[in-house]
C-alpha atoms as a PDB file:
ATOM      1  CA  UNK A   1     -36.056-132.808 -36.934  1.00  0.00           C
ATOM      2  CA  UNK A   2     -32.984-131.163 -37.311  1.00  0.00           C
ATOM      3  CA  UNK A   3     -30.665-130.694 -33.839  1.00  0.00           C
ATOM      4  CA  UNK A   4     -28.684-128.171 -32.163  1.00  0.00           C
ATOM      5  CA  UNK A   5     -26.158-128.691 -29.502  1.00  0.00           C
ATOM      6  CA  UNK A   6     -26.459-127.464 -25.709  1.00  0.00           C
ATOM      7  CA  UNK A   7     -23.585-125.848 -23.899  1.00  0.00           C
ATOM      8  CA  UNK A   8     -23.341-129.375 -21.875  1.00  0.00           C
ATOM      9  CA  UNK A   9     -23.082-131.244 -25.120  1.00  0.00           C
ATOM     10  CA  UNK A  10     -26.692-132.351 -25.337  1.00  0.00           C
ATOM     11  CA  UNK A  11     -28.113-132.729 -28.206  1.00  0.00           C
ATOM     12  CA  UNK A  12     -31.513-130.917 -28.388  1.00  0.00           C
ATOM     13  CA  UNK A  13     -34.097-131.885 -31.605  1.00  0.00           C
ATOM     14  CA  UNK A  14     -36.208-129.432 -32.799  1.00  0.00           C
ATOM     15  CA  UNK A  15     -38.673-128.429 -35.782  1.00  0.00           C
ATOM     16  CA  UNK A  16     -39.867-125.479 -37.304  1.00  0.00           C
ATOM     17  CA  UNK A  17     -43.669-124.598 -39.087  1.00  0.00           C
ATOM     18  CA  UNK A  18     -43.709-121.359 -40.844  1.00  0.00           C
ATOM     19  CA  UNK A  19     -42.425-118.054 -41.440  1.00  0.00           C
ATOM     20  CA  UNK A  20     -42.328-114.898 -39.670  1.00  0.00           C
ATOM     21  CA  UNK A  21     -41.288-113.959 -35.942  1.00  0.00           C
ATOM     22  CA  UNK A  22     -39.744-116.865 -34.278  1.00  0.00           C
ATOM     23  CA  UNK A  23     -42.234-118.173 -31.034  1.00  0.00           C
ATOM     24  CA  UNK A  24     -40.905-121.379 -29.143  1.00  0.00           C
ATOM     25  CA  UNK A  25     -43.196-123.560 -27.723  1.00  0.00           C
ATOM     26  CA  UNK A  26     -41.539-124.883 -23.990  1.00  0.00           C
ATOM     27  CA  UNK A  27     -43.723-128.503 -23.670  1.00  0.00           C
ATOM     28  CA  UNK A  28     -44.747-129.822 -19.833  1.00  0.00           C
ATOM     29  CA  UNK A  29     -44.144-132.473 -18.319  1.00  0.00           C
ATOM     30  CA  UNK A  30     -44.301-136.146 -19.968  1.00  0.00           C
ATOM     31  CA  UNK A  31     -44.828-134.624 -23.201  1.00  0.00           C
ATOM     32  CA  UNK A  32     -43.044-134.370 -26.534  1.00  0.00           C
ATOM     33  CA  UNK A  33     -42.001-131.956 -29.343  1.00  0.00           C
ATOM     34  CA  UNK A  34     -44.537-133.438 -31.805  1.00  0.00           C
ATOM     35  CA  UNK A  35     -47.533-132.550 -29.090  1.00  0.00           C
ATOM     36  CA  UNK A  36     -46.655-129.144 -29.567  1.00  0.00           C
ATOM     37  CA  UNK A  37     -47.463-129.897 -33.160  1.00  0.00           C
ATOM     38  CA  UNK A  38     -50.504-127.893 -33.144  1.00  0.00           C
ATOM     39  CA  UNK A  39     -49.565-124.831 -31.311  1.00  0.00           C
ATOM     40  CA  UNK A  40     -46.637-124.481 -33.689  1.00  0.00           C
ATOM     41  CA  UNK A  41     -49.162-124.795 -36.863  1.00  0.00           C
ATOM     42  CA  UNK A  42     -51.953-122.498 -35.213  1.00  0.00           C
ATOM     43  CA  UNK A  43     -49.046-119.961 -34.406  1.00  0.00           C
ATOM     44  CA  UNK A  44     -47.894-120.686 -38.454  1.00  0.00           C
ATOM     45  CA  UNK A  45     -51.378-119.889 -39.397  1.00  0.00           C
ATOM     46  CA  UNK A  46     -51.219-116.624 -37.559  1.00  0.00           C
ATOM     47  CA  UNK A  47     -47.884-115.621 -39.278  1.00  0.00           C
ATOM     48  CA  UNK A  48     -45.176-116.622 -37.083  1.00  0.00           C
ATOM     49  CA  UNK A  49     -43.014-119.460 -36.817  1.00  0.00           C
ATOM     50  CA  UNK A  50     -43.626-121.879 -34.809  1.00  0.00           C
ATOM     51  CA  UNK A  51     -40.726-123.969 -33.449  1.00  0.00           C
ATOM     52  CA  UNK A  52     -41.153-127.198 -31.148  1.00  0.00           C
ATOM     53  CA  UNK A  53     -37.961-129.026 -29.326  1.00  0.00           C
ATOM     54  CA  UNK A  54     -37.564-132.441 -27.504  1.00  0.00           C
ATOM     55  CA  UNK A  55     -36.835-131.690 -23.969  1.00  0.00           C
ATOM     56  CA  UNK A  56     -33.777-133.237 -22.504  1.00  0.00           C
ATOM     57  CA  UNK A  57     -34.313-137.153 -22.308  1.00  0.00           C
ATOM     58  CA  UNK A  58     -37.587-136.575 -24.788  1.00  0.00           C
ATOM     59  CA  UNK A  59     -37.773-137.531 -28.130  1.00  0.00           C
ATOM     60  CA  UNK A  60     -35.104-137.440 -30.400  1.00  0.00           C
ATOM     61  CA  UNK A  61     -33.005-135.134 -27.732  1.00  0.00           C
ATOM     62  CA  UNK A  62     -30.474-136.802 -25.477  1.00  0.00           C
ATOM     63  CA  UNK A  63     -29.412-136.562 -21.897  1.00  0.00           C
ATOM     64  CA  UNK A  64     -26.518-135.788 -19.726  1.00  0.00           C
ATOM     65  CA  UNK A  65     -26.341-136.031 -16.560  1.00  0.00           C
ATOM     66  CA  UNK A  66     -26.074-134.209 -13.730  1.00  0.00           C
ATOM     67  CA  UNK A  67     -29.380-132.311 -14.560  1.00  0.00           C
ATOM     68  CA  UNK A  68     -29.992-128.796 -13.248  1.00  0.00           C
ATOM     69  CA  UNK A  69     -32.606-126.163 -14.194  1.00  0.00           C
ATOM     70  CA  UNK A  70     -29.554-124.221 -15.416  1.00  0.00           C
ATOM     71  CA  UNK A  71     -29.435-126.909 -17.987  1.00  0.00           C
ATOM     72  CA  UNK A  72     -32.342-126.633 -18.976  1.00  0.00           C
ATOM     73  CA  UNK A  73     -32.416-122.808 -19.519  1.00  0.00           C
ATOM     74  CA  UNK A  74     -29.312-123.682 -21.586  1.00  0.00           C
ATOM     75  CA  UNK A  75     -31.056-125.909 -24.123  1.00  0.00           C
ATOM     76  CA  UNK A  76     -33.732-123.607 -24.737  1.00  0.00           C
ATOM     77  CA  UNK A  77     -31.066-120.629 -25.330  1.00  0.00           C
ATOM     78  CA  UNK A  78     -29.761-123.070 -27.764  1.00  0.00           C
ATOM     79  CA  UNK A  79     -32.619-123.353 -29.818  1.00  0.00           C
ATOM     80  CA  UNK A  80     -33.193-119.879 -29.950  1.00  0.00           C
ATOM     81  CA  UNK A  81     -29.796-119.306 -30.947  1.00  0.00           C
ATOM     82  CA  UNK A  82     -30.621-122.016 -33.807  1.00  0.00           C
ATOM     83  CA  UNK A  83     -33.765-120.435 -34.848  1.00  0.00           C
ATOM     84  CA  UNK A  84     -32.796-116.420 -34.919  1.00  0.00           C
ATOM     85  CA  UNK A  85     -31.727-115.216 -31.930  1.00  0.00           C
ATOM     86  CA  UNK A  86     -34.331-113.982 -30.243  1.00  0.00           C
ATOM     87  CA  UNK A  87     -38.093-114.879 -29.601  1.00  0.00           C
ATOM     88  CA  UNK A  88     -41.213-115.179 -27.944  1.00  0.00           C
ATOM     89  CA  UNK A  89     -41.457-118.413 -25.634  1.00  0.00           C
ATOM     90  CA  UNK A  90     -44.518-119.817 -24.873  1.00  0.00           C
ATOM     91  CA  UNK A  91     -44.250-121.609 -21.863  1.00  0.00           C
ATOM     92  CA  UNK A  92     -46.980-124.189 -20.212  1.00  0.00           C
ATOM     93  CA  UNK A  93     -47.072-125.870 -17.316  1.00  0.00           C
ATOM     94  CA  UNK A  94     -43.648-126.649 -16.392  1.00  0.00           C
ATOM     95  CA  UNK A  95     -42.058-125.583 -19.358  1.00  0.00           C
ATOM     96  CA  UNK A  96     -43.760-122.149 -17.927  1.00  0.00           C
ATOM     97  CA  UNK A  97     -41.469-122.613 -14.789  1.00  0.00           C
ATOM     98  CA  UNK A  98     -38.542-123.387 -17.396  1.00  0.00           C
ATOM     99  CA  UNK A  99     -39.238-120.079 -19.662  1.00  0.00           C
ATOM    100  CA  UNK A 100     -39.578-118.064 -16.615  1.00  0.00           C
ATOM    101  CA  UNK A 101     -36.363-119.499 -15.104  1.00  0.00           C
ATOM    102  CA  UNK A 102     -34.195-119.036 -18.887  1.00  0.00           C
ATOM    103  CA  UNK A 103     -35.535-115.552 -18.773  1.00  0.00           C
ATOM    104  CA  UNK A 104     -33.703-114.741 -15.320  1.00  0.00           C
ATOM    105  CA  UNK A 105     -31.142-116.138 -16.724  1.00  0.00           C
ATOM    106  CA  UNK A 106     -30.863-114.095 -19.434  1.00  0.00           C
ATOM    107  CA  UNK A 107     -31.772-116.081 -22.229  1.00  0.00           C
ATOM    108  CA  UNK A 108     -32.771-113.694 -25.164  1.00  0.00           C
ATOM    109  CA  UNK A 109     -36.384-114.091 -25.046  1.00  0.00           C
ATOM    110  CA  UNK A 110     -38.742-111.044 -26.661  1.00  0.00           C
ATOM    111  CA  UNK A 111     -42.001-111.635 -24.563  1.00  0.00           C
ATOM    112  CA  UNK A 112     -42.920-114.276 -22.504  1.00  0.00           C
ATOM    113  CA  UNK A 113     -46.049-116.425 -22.851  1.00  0.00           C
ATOM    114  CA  UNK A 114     -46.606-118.261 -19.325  1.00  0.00           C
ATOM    115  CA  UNK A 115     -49.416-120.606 -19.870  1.00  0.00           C
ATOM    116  CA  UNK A 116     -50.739-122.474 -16.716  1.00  0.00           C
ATOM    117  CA  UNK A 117     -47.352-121.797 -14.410  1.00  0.00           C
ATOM    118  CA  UNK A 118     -47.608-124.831 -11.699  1.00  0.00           C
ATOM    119  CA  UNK A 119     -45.640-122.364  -9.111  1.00  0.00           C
ATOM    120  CA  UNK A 120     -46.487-124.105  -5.232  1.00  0.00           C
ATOM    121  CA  UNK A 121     -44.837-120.829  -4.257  1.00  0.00           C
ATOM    122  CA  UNK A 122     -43.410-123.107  -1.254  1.00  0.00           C
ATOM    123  CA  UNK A 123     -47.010-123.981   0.087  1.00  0.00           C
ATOM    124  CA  UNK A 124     -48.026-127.882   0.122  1.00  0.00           C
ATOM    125  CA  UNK A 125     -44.892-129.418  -1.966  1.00  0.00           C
ATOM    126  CA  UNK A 126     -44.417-132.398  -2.712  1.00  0.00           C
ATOM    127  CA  UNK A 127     -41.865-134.456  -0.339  1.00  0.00           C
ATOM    128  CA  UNK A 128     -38.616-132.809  -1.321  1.00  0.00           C
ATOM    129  CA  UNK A 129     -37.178-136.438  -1.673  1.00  0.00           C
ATOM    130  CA  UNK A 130     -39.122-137.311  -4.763  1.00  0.00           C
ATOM    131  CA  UNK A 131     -36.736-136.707  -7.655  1.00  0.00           C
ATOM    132  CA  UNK A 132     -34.593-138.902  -5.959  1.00  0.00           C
ATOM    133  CA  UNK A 133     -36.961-141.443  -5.375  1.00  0.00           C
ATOM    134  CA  UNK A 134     -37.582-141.569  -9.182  1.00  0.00           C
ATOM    135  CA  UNK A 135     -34.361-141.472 -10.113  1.00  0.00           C
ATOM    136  CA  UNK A 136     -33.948-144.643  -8.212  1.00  0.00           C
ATOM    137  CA  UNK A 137     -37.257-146.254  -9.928  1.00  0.00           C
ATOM    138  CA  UNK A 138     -35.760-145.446 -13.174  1.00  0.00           C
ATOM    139  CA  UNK A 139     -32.356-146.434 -12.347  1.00  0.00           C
ATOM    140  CA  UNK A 140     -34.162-149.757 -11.049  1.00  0.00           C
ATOM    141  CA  UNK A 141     -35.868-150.497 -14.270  1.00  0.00           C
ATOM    142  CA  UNK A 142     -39.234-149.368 -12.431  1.00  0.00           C
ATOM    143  CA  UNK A 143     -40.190-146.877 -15.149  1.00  0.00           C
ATOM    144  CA  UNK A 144     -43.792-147.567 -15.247  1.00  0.00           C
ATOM    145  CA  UNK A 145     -43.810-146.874 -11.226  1.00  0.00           C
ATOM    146  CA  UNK A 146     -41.424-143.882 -11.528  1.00  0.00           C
ATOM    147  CA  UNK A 147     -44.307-141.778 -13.822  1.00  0.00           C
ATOM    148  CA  UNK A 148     -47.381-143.286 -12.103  1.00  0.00           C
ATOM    149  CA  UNK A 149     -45.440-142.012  -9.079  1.00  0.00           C
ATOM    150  CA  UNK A 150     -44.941-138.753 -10.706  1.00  0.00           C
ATOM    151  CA  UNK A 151     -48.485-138.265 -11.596  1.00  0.00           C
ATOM    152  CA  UNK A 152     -49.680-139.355  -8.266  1.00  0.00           C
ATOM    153  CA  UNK A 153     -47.380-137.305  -5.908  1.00  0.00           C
ATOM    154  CA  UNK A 154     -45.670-134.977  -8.389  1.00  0.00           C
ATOM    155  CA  UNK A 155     -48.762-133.560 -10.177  1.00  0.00           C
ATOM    156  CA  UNK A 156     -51.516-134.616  -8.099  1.00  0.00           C
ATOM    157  CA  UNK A 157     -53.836-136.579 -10.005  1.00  0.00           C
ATOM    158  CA  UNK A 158     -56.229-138.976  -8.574  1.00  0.00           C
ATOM    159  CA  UNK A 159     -55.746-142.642  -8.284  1.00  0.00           C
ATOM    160  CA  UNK A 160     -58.443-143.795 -10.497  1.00  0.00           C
ATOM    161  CA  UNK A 161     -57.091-141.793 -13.541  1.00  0.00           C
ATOM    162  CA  UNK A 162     -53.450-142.384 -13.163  1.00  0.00           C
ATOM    163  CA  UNK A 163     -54.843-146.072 -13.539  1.00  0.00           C
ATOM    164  CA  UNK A 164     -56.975-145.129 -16.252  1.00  0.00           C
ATOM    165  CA  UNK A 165     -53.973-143.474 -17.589  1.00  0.00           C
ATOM    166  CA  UNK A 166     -51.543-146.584 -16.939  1.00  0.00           C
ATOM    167  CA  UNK A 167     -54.289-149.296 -19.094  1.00  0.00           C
ATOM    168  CA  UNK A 168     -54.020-146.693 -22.220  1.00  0.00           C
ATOM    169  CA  UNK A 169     -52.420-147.087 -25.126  1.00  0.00           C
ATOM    170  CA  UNK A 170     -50.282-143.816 -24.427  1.00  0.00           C
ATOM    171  CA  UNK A 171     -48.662-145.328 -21.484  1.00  0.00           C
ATOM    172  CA  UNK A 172     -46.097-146.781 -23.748  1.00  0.00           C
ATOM    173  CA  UNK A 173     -44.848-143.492 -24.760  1.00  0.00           C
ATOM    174  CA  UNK A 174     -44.573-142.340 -21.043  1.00  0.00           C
ATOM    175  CA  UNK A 175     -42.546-145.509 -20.197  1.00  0.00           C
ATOM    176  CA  UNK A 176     -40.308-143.973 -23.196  1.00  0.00           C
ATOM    177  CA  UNK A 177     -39.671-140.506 -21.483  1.00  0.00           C
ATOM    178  CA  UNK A 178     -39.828-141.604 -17.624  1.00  0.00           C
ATOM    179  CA  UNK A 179     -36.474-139.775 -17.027  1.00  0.00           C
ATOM    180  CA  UNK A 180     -38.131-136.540 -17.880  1.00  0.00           C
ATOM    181  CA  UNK A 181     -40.075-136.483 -14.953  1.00  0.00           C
ATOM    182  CA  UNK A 182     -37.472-136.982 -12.442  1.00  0.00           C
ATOM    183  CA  UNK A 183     -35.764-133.408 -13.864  1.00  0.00           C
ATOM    184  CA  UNK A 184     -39.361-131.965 -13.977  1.00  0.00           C
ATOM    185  CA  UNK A 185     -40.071-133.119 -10.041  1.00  0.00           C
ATOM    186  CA  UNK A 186     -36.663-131.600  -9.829  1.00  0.00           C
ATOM    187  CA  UNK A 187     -37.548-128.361 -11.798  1.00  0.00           C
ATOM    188  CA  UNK A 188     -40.970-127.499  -9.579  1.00  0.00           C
ATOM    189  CA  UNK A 189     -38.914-128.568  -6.589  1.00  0.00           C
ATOM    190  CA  UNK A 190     -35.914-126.215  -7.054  1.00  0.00           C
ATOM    191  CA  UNK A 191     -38.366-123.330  -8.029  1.00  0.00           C
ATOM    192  CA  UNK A 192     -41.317-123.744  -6.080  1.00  0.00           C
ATOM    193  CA  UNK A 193     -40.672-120.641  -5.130  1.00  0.00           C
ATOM    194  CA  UNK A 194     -39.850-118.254  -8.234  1.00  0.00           C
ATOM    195  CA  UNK A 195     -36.646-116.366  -7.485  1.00  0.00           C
ATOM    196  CA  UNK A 196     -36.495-112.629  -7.325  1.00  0.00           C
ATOM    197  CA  UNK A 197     -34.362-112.301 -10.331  1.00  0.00           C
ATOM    198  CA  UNK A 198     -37.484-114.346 -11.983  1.00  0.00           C
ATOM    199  CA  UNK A 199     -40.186-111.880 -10.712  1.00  0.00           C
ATOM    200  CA  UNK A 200     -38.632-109.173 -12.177  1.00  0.00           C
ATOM    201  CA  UNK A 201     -37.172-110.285 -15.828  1.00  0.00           C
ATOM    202  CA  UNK A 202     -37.507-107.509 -18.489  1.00  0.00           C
ATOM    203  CA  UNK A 203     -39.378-108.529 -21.171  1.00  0.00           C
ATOM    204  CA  UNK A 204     -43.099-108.126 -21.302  1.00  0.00           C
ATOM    205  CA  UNK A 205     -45.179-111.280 -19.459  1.00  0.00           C
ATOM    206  CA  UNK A 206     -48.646-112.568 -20.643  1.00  0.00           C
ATOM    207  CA  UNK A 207     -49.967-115.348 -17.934  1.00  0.00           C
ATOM    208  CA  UNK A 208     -52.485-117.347 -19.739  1.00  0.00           C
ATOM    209  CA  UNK A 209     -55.629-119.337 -17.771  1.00  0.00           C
ATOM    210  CA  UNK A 210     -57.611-121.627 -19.358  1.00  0.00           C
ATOM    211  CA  UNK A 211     -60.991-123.344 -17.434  1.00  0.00           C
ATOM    212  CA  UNK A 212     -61.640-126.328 -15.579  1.00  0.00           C
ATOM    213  CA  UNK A 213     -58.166-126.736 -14.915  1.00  0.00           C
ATOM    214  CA  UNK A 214     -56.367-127.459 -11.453  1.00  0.00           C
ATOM    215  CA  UNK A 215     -57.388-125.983  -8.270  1.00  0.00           C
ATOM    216  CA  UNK A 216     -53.498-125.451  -8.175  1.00  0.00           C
ATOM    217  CA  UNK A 217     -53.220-123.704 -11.333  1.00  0.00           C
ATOM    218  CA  UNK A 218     -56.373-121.600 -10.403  1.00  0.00           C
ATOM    219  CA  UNK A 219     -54.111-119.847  -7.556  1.00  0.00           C
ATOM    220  CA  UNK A 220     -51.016-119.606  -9.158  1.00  0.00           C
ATOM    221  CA  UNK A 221     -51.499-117.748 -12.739  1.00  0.00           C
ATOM    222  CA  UNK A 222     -53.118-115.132 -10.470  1.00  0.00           C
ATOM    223  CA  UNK A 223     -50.561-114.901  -7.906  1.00  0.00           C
ATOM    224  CA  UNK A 224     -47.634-114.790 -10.062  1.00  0.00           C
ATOM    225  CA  UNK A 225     -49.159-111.882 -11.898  1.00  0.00           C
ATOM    226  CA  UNK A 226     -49.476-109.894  -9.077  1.00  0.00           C
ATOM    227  CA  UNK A 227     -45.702-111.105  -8.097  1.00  0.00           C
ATOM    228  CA  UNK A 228     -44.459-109.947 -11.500  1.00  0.00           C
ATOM    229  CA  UNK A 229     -44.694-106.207 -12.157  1.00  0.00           C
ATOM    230  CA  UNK A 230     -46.403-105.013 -15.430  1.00  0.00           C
ATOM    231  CA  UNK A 231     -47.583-109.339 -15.847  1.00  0.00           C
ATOM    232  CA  UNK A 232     -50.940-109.357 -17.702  1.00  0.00           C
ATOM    233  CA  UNK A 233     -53.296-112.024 -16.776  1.00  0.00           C
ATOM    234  CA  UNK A 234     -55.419-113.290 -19.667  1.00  0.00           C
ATOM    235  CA  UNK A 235     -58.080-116.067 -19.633  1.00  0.00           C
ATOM    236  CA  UNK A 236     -58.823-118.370 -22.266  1.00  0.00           C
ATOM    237  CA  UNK A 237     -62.018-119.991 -22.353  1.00  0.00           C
ATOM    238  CA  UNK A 238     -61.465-122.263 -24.972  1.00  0.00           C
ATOM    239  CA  UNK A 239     -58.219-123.890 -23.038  1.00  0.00           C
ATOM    240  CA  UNK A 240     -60.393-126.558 -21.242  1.00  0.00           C
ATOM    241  CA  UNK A 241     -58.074-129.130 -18.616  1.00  0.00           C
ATOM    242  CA  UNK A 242     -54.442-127.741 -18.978  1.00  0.00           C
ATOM    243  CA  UNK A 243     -54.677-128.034 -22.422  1.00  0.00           C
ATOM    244  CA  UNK A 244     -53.651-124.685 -24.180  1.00  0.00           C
ATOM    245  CA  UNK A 245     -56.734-124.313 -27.486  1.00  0.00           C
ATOM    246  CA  UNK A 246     -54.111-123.619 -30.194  1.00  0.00           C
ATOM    247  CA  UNK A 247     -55.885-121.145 -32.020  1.00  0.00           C
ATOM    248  CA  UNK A 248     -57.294-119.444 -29.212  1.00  0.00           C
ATOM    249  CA  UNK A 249     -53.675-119.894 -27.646  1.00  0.00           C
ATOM    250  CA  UNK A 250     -52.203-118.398 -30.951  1.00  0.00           C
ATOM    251  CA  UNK A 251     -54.921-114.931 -31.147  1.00  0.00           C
ATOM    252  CA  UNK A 252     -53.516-114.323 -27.609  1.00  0.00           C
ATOM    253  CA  UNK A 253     -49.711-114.310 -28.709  1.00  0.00           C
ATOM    254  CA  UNK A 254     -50.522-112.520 -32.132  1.00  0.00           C
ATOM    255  CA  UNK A 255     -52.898-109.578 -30.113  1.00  0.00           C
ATOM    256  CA  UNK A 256     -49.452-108.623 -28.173  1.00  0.00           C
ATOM    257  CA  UNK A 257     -46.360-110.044 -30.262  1.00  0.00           C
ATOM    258  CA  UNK A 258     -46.701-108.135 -33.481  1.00  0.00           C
END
């Protein structure tokens, strides 16, 4: 992967797959550039490119501290300035909140690709002292309890599964990137509630809303495309359990990015 360095000083690792306009995938939470891998190569296969990046404290990215969504929005700029310029983001789950957030911020983003935006919209929140609470768990050496904590309060999945999740061979890699989800408590936190400037960003906006996915999810890609003037709403059958299909994910982008 090759890197590109934030306005902070963070080093931000990202890849590319293909040629032709520039689309950057934004990954959610407790998830890394390389499974983002097959977005990038459906998106390749549809004549783009397709460009993946380590989140801050993901990966082969690094971390400095004190996080803010600001930073954030600053990395991504930074791998668009690596990679062109200017392109289409596709955003899911919290990296939807991110793209949405780096687009009020004036990041220099063609169209926006929102795909399964976790926006509370200030309604049943988590407790507000969360990120702090995992901070401390990491801090403590807790990391196993700071993303089963996560999971449990932060993204609302059920006991038995977070357990399921915790006995899995993946749980490894979580323990790997358990600072991540103290700055994404801290990102759906902070921006619960999009900001004006973020419900009325210039670009064009595509919400994206797969099926059997979260009761949350189910209220929000509608809502925010109301909130968001000229915001198309488009389901995708074939995205089944927050998980964007990559090909069906990629015929969306293509239909409106060309």
């Amino acid at each position: 992967m090759a890197h590109v360095t934030s306005e902070d000083g963070t080093p931000i690792a990202y890849d590319t797959i293909g040629t032709g306009p520039v689309v950057v995938v934004v990954n959610g939470a407790m998830s890394k550039a390389s499974d983002a891998v097959p977005l990038a190569q459906a998106l390749a296969d549809a004549g783009f490119t397709g460009v993946v990046f380590d989140r801050r404290a993901r990966g082969d990215s690094g971390d400095t501290r004190p996080y803010s969504p600001d930073r954030e929005a600053e990395d991504l700029a930074a791998v668009i300035s690596a990679t062109g310029g200017t392109a289409a983001v596709l955003g899911h789950s919290s990296g939807a909140i991110l793209a949405l957030f780096a687009a009020s911020r004036g990041v220099p983003i063609d169209h926006l690709f929102l795909s399964e935006p976790p926006f509370r919209f200030g309604e049943d929140d988590p407790a507000t002292d969360l990120p702090d609470r995992l901070q401390q768990m990491v801090d403590d050496g807790r990391r196993a309890d700071a993303v089963t904590t996560f999971q449990l309060e932060g993204v609302g999945l059920p006991p038995a599964i977070v357990e399921q999740i915790r006995d899995s061979p993946m749980f490894d890699g979580l323990l790997a990137i358990a600072q991540s989800v103290v700055y994404d408590a801290t990102l759906a936190r902070d921006l619960s509630q999009p900001t004006p400037q973020m419900l009325t960003v210039a670009m064009p906006v595509t919400i994206l809303l797969g099926s059997d996915t979260f009761p949350l999810l189910e209220a929000a890609a509608p809502r925010l495309a109301e909130a968001i003037s000229g915001a198309e709403l488009v389901r995708v059958p074939e995205s089944v359990g927050h998980r964007p299909d990559p090909a069906a994910t990629a015929r969306v982008i293509a239909a409106r990015n060309n």
